[in-house]
N, C-alpha and C. Protein backbone atom coordinates (compact mmCIF):
# COMPACT_ATOMS: atom_id res chain seq x y z
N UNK A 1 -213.00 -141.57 -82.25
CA UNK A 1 -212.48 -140.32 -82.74
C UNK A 1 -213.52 -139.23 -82.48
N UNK A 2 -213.16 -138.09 -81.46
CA UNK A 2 -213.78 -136.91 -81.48
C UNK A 2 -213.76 -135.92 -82.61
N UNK A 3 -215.15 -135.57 -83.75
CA UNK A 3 -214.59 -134.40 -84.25
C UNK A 3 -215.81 -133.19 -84.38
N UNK A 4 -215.13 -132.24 -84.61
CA UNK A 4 -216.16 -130.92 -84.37
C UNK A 4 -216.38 -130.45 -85.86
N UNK A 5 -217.58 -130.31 -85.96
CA UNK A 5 -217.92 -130.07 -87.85
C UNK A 5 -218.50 -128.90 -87.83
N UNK A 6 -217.83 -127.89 -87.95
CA UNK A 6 -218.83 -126.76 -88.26
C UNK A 6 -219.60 -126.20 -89.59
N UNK A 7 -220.35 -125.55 -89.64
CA UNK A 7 -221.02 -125.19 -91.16
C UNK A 7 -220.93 -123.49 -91.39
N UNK A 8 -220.19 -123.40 -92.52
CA UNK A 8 -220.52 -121.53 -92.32
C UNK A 8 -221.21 -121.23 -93.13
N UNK A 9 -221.30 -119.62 -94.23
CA UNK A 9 -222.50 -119.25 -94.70
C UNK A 9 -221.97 -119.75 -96.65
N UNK A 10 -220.91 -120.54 -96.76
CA UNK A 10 -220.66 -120.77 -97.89
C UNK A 10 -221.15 -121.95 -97.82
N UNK A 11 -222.20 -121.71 -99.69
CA UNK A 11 -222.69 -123.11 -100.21
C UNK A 11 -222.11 -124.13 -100.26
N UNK A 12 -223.16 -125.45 -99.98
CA UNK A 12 -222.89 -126.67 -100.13
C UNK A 12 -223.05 -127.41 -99.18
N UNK A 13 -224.05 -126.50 -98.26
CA UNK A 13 -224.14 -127.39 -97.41
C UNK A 13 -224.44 -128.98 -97.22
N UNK A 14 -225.32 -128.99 -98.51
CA UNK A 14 -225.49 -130.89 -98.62
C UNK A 14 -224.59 -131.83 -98.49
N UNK A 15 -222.78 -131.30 -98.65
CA UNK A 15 -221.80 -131.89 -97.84
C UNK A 15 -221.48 -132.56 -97.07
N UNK A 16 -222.15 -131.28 -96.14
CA UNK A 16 -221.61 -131.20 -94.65
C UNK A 16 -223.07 -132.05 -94.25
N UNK A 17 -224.14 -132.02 -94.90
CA UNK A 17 -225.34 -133.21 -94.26
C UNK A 17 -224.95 -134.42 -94.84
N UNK A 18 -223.99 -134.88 -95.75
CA UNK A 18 -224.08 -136.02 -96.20
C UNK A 18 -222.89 -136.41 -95.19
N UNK A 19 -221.87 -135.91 -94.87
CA UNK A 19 -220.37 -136.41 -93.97
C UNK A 19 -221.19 -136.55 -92.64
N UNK A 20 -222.19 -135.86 -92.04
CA UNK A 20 -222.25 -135.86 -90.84
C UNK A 20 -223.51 -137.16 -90.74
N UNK A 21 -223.92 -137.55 -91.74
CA UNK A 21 -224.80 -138.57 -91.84
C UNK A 21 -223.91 -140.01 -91.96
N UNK A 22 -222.75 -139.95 -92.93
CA UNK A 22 -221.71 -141.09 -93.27
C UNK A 22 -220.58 -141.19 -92.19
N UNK A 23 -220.43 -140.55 -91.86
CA UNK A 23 -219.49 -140.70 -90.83
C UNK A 23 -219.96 -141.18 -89.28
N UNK A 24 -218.88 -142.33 -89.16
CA UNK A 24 -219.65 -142.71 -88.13
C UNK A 24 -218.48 -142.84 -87.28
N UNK A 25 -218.62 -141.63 -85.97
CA UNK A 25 -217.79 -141.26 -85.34
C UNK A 25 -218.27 -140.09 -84.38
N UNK A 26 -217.74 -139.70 -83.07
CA UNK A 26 -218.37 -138.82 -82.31
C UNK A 26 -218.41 -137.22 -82.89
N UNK A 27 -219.63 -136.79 -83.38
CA UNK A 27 -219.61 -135.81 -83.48
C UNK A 27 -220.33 -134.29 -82.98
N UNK A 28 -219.46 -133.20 -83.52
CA UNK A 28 -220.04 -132.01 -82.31
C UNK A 28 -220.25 -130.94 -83.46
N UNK A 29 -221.60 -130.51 -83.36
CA UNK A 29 -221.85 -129.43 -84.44
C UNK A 29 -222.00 -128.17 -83.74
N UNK A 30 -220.96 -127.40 -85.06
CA UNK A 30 -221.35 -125.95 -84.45
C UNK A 30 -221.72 -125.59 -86.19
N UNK A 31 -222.66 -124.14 -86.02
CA UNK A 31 -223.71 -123.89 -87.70
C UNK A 31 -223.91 -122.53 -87.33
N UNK A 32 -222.83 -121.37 -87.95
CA UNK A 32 -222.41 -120.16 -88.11
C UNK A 32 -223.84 -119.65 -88.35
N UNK A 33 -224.36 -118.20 -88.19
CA UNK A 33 -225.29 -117.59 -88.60
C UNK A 33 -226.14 -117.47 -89.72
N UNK A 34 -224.89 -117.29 -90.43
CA UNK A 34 -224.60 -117.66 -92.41
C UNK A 34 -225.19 -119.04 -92.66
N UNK A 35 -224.20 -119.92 -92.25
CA UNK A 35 -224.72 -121.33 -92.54
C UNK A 35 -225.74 -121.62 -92.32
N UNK A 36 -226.95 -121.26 -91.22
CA UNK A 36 -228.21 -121.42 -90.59
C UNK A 36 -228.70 -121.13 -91.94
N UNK A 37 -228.42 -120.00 -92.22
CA UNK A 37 -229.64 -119.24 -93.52
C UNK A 37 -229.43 -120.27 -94.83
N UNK A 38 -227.92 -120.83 -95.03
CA UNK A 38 -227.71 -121.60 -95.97
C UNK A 38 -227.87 -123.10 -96.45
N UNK A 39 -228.22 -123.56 -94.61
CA UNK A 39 -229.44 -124.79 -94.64
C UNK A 39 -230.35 -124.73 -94.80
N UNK A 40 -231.47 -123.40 -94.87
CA UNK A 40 -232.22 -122.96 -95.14
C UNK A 40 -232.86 -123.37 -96.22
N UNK A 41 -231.68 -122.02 -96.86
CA UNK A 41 -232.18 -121.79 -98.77
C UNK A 41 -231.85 -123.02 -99.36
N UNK A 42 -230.89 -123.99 -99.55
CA UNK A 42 -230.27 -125.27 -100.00
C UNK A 42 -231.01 -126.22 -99.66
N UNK A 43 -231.16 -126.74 -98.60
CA UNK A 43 -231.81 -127.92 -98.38
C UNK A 43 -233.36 -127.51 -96.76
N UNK A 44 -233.99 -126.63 -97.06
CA UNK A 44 -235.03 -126.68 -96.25
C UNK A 44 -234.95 -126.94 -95.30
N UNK A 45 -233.75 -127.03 -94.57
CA UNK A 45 -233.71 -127.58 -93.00
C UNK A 45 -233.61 -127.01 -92.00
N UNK A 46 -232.98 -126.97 -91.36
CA UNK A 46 -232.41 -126.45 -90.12
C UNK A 46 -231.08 -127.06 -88.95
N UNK A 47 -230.82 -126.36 -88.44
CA UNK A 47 -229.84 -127.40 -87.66
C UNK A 47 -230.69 -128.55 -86.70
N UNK A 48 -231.79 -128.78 -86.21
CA UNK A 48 -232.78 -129.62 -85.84
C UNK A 48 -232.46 -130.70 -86.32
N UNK A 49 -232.27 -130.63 -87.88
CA UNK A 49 -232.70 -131.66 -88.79
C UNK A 49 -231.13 -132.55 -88.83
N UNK A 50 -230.15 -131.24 -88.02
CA UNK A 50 -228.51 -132.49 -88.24
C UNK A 50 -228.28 -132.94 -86.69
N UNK A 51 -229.49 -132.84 -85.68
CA UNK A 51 -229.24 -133.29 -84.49
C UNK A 51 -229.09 -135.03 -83.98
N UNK A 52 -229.95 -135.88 -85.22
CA UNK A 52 -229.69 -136.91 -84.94
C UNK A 52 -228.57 -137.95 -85.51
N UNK A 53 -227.41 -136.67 -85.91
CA UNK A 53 -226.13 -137.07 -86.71
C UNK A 53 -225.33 -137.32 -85.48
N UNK A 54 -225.27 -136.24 -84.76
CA UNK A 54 -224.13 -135.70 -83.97
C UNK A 54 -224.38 -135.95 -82.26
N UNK A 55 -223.57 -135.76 -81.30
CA UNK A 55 -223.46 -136.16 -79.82
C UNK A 55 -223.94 -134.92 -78.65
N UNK A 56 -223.95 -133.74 -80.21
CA UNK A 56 -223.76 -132.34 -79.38
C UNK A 56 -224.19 -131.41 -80.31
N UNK A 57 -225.15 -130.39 -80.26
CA UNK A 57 -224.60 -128.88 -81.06
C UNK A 57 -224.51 -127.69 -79.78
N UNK A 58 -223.37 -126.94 -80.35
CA UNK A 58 -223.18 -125.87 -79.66
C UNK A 58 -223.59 -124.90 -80.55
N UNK A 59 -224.17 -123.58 -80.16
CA UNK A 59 -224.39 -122.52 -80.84
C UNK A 59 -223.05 -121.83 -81.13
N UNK A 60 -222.97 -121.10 -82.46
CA UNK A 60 -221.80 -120.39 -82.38
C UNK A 60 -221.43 -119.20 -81.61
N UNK A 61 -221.93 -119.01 -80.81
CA UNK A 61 -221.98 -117.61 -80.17
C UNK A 61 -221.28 -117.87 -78.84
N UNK A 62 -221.13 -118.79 -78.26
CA UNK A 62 -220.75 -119.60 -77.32
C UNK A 62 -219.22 -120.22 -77.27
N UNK A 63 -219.16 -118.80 -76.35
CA UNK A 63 -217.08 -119.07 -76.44
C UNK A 63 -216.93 -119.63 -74.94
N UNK A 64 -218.05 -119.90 -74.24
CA UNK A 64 -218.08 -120.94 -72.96
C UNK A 64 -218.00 -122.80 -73.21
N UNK A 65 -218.33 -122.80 -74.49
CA UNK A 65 -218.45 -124.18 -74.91
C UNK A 65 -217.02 -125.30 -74.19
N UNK A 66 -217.48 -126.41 -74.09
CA UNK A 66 -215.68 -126.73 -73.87
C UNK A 66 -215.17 -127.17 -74.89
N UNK A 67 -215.62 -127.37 -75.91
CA UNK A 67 -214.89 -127.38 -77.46
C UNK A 67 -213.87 -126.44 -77.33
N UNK A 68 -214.41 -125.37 -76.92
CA UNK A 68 -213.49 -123.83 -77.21
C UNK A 68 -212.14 -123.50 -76.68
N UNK A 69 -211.75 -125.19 -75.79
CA UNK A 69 -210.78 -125.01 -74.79
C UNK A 69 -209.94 -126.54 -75.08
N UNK A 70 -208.11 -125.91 -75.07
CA UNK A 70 -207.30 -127.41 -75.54
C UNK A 70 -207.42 -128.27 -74.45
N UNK A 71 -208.02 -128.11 -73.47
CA UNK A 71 -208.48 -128.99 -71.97
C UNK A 71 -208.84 -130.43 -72.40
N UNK A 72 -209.85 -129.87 -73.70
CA UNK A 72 -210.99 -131.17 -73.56
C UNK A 72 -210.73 -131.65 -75.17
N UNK A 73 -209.42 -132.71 -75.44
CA UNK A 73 -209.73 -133.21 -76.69
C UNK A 73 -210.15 -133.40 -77.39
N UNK A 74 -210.09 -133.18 -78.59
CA UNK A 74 -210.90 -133.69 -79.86
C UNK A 74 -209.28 -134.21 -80.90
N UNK A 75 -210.19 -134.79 -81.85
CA UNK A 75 -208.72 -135.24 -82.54
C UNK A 75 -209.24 -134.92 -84.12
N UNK A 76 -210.44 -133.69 -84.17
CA UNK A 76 -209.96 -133.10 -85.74
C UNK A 76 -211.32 -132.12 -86.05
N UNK A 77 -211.00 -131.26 -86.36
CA UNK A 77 -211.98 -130.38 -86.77
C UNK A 77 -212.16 -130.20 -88.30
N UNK A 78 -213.62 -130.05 -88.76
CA UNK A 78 -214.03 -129.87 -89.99
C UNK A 78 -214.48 -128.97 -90.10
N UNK A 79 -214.37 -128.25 -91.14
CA UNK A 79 -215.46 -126.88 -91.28
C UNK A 79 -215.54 -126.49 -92.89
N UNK A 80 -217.07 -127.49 -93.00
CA UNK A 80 -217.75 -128.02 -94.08
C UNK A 80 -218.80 -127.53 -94.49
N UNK A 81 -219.00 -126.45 -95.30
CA UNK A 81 -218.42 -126.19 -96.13
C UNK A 81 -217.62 -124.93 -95.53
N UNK A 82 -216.55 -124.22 -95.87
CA UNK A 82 -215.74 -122.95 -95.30
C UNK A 82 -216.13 -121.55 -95.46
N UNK A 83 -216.37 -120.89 -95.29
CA UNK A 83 -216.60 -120.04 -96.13
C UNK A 83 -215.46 -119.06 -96.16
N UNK A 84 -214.95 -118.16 -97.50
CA UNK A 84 -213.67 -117.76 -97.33
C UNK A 84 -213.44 -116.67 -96.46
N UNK A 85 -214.45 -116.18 -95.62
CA UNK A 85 -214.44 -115.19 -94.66
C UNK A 85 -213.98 -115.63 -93.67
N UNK A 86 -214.41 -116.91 -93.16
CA UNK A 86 -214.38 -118.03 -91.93
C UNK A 86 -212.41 -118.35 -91.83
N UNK A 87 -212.21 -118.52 -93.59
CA UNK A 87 -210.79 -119.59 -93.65
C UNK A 87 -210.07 -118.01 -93.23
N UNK A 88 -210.36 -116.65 -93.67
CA UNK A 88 -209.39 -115.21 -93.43
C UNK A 88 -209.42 -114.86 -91.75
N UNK A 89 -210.60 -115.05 -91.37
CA UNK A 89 -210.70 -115.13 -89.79
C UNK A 89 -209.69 -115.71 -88.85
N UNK A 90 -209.72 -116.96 -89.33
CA UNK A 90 -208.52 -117.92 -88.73
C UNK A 90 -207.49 -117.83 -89.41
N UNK A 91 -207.05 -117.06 -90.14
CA UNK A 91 -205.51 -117.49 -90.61
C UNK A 91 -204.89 -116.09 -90.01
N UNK A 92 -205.91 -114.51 -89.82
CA UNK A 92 -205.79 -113.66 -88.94
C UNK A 92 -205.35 -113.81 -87.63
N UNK A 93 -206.04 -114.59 -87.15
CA UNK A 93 -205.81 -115.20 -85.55
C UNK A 93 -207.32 -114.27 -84.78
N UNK A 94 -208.18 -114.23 -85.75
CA UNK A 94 -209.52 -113.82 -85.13
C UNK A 94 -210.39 -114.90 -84.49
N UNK A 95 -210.46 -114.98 -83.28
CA UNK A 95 -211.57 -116.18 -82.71
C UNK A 95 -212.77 -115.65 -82.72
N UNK A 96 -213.31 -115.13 -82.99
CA UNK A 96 -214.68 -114.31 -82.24
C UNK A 96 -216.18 -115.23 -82.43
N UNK A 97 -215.95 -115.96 -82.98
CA UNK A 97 -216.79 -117.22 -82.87
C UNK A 97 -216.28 -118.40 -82.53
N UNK A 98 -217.25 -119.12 -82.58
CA UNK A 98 -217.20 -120.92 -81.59
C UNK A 98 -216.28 -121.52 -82.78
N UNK A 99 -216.67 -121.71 -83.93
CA UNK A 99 -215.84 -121.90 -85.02
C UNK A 99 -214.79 -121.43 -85.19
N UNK A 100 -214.84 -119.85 -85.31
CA UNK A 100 -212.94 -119.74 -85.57
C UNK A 100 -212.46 -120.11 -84.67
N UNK A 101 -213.05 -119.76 -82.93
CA UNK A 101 -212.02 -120.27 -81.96
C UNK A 101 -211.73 -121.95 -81.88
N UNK A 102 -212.70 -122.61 -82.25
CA UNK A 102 -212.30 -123.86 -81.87
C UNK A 102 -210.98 -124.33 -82.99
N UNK A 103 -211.04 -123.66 -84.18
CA UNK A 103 -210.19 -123.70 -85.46
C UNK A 103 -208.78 -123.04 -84.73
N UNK A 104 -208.74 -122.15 -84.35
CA UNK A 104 -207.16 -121.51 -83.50
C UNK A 104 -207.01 -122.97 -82.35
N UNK A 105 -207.80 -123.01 -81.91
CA UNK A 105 -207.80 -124.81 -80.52
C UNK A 105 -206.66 -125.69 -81.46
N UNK A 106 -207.00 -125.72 -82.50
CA UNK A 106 -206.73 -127.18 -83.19
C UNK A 106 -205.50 -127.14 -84.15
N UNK A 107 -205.22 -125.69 -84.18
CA UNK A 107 -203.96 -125.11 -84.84
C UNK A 107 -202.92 -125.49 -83.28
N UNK A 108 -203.44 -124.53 -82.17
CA UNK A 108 -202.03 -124.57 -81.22
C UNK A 108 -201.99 -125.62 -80.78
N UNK A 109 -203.03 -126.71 -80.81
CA UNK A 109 -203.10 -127.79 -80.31
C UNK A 109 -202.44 -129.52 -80.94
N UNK A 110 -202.04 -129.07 -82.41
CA UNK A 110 -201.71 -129.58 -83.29
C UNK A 110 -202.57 -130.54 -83.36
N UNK A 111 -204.27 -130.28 -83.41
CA UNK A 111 -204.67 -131.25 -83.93
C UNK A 111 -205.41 -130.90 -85.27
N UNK A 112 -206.21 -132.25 -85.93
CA UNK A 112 -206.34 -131.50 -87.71
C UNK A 112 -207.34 -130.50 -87.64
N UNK A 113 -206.90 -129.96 -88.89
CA UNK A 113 -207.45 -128.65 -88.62
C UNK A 113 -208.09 -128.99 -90.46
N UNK A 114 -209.11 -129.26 -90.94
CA UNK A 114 -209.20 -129.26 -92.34
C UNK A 114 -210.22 -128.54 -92.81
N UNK A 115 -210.36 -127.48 -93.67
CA UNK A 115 -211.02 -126.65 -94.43
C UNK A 115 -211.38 -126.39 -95.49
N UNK A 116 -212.80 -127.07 -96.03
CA UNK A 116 -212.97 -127.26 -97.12
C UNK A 116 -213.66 -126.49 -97.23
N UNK A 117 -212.99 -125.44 -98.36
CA UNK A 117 -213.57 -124.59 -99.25
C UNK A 117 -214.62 -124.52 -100.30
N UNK A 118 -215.62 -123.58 -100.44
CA UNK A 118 -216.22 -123.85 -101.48
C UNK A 118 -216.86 -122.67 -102.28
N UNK A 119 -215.73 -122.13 -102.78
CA UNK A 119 -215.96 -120.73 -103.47
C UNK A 119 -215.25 -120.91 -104.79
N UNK A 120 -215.57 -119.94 -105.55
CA UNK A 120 -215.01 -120.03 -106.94
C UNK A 120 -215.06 -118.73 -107.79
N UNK A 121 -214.23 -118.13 -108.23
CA UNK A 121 -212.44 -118.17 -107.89
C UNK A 121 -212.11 -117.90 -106.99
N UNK A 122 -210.70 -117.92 -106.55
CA UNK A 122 -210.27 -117.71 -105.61
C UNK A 122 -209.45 -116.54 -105.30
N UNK A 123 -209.75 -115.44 -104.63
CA UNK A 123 -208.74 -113.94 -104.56
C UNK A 123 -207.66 -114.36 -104.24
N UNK A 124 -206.64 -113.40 -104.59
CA UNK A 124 -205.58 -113.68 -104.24
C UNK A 124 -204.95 -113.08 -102.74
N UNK A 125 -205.51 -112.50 -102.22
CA UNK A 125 -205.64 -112.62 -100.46
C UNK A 125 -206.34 -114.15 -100.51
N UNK A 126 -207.92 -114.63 -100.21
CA UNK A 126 -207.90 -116.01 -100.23
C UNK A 126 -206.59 -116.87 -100.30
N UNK A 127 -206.25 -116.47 -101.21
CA UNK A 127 -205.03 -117.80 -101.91
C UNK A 127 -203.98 -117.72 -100.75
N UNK A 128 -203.53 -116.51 -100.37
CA UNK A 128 -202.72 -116.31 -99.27
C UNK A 128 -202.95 -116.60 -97.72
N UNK A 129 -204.15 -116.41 -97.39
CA UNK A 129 -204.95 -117.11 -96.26
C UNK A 129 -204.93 -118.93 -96.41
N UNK A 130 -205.09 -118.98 -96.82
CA UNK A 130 -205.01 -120.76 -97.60
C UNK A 130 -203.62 -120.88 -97.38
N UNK A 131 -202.74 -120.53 -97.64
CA UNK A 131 -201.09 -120.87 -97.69
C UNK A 131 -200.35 -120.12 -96.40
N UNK A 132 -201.01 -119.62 -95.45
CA UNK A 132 -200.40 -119.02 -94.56
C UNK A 132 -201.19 -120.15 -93.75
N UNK A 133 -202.64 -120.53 -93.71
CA UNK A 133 -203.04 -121.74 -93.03
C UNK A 133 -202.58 -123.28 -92.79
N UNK A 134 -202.08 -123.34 -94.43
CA UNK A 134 -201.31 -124.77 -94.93
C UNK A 134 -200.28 -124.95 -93.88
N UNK A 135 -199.48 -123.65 -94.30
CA UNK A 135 -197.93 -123.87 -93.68
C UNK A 135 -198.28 -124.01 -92.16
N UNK A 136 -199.18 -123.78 -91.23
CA UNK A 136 -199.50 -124.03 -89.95
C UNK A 136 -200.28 -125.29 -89.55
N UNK A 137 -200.13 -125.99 -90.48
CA UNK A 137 -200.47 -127.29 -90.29
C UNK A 137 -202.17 -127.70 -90.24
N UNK A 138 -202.86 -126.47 -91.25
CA UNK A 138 -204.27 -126.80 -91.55
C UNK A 138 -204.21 -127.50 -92.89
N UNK A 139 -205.18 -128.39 -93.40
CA UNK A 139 -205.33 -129.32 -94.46
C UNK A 139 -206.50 -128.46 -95.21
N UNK A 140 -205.94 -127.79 -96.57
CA UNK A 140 -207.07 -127.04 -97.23
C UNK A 140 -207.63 -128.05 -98.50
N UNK A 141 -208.68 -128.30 -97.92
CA UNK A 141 -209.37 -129.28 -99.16
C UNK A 141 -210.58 -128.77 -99.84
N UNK A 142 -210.24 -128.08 -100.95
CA UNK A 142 -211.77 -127.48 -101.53
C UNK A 142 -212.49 -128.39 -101.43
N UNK A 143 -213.76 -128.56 -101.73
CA UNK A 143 -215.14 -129.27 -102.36
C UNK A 143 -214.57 -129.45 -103.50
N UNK A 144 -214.08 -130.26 -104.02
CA UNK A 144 -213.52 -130.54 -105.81
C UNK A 144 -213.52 -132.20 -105.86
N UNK A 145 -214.77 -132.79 -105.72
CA UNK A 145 -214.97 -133.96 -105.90
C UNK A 145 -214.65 -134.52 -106.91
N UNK A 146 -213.56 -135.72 -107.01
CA UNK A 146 -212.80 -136.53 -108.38
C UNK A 146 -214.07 -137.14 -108.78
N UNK A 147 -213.42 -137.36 -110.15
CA UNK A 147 -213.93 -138.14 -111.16
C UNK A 147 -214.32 -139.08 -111.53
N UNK A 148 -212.75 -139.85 -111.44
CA UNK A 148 -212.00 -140.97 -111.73
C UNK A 148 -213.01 -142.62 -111.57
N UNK A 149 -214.01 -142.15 -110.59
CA UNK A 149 -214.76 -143.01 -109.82
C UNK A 149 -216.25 -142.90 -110.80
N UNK A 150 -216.45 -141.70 -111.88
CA UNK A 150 -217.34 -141.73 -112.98
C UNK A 150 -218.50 -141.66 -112.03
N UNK A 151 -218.65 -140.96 -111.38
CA UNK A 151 -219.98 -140.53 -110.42
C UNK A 151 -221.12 -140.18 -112.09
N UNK A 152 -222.07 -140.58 -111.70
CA UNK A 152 -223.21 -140.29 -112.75
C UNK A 152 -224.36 -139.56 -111.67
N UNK A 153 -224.48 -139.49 -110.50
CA UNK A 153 -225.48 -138.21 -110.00
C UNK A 153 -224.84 -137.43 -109.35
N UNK A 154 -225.94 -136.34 -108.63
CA UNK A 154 -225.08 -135.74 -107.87
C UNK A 154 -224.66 -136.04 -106.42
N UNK A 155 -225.53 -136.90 -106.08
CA UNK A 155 -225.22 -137.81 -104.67
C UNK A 155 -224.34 -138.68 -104.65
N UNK A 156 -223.82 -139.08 -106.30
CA UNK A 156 -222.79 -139.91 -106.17
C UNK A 156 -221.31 -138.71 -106.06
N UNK A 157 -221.35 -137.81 -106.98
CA UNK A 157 -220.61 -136.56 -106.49
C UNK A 157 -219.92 -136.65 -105.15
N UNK A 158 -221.24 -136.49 -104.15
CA UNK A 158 -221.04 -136.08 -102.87
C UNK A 158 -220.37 -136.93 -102.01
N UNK A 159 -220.81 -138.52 -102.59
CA UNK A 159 -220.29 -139.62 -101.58
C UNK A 159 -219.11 -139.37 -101.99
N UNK A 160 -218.31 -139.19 -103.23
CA UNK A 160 -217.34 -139.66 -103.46
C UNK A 160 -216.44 -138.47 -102.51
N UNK A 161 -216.74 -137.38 -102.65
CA UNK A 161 -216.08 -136.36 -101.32
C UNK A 161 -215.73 -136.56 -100.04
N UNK A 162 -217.40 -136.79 -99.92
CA UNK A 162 -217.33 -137.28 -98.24
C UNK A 162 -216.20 -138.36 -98.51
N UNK A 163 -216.50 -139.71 -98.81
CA UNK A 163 -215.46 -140.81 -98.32
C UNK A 163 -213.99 -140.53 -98.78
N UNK A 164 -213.78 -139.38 -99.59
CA UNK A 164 -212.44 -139.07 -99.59
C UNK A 164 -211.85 -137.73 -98.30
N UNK A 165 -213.07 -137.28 -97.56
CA UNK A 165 -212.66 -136.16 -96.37
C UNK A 165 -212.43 -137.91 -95.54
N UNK A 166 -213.60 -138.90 -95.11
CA UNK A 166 -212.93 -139.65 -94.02
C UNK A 166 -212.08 -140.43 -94.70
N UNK A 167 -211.59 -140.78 -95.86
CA UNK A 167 -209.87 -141.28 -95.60
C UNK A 167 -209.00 -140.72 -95.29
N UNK A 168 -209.39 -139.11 -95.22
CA UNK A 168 -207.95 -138.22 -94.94
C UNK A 168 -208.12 -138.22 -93.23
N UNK A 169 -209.40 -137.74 -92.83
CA UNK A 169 -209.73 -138.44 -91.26
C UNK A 169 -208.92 -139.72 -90.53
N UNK A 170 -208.73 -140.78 -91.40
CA UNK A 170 -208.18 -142.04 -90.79
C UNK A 170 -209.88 -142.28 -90.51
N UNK A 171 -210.85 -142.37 -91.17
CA UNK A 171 -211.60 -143.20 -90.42
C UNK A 171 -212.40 -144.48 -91.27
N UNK A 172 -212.10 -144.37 -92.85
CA UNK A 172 -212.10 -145.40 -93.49
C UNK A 172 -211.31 -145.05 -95.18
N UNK A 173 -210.77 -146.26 -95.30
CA UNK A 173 -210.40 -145.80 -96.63
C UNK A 173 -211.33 -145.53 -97.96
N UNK A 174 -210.95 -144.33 -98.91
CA UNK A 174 -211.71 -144.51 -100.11
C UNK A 174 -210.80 -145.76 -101.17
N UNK A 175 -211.78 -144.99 -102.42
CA UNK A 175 -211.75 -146.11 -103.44
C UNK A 175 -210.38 -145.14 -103.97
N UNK A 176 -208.95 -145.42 -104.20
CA UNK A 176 -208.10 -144.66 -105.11
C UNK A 176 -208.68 -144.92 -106.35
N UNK A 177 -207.43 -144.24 -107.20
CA UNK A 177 -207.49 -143.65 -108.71
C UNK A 177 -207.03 -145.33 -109.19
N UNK A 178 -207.80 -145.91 -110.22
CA UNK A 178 -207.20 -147.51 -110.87
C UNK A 178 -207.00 -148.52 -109.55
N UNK A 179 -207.50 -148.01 -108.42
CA UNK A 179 -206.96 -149.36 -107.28
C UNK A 179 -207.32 -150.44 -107.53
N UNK A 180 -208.25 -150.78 -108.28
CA UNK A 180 -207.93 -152.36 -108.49
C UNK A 180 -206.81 -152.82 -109.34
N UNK A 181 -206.13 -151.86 -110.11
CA UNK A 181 -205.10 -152.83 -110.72
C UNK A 181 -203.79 -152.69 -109.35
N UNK A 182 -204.10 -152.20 -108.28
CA UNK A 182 -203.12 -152.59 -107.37
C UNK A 182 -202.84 -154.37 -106.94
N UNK A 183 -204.41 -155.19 -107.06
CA UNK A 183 -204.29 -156.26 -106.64
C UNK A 183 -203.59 -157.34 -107.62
């Protein structure tokens, strides 16, 4: 499975370092301007530091990339964490970055398109960008990591996210809500 993970300038990035660390699958990073500064301040890093996750980074500035084109498959884009400027961009039909454009790629291309948000509250433009995205066949998944699973840190938090973004991926199942009394 090809997928393209981008990072924008909304918190949380520790997310998007924990999925691109757990996931084990071909991946292609692109890390918005914003997001650069927000690996920064959050976790001291840099995009350097998510190179030995991934197959590829493209800069976002780079609308030559072949990400940027339905030529060259991929079968799902992430853009972890979103930021709600990023999710209004694309539901506009603004490409002007590697990210929104590859996000319009994966809309006409019908492949997944999933956007996890991570802002709080939510405007009500937001809310409408989100539901004008839905109905076009993007998957809006805030950062709203369940419970149910009684996470006691915050890394347990995070796993429990991540492995619920790759069950929606198809690339392994999580733990459901009571699944053991399924057996």
């Amino acid at each position: 499975m090809r997928i393209v993970v981008g990072i924008t300038g909304a918190s949380g990035v520790l997310f998007a370092r924990e999925f691109l660390r757990q996931c084990d699958t071909e991946k292609y990073l692109i890390v918005s301007k914003w997001g650069s500064v927000v690996l920064r301040d959050e976790l001291g890093i840099t995009e350097r530091d998510l190179l030995p996750y991934v197959q590829k980074y493209f800069h976002d500035d780079d609308l030559t990339a072949p990400i940027a084109s339905g030529s060259n498959k991929i079968d799902a884009v992430v853009i972890l964490p979103c930021s709600t400027s990023t999710l209004g961009k694309i539901a506009s039909g603004i490409g002007d970055t590697l990210i929104t454009r590859v996000a319009h790629v994966a809309l006409k291309e019908r492949w997944k398109l999933i956007l996890c948000v991570r802002e709080t509250p939510l405007s009500t433009i937001t809310l409408e960008h989100a539901m004008k995205l839905s109905m076009h066949g993007a998957l809006i998944m805030p950062i709203s990591p369940p419970f149910y699973t009684k996470p006691s840190t915050l890394d347990d938090v995070i796993a429990v996210f991540v492995e619920k973004l790759c069950n929606i991926l198809g690339i392994r199942e999580s733990r459901g809500w009571r699944s053991e009394n399924l057996e």
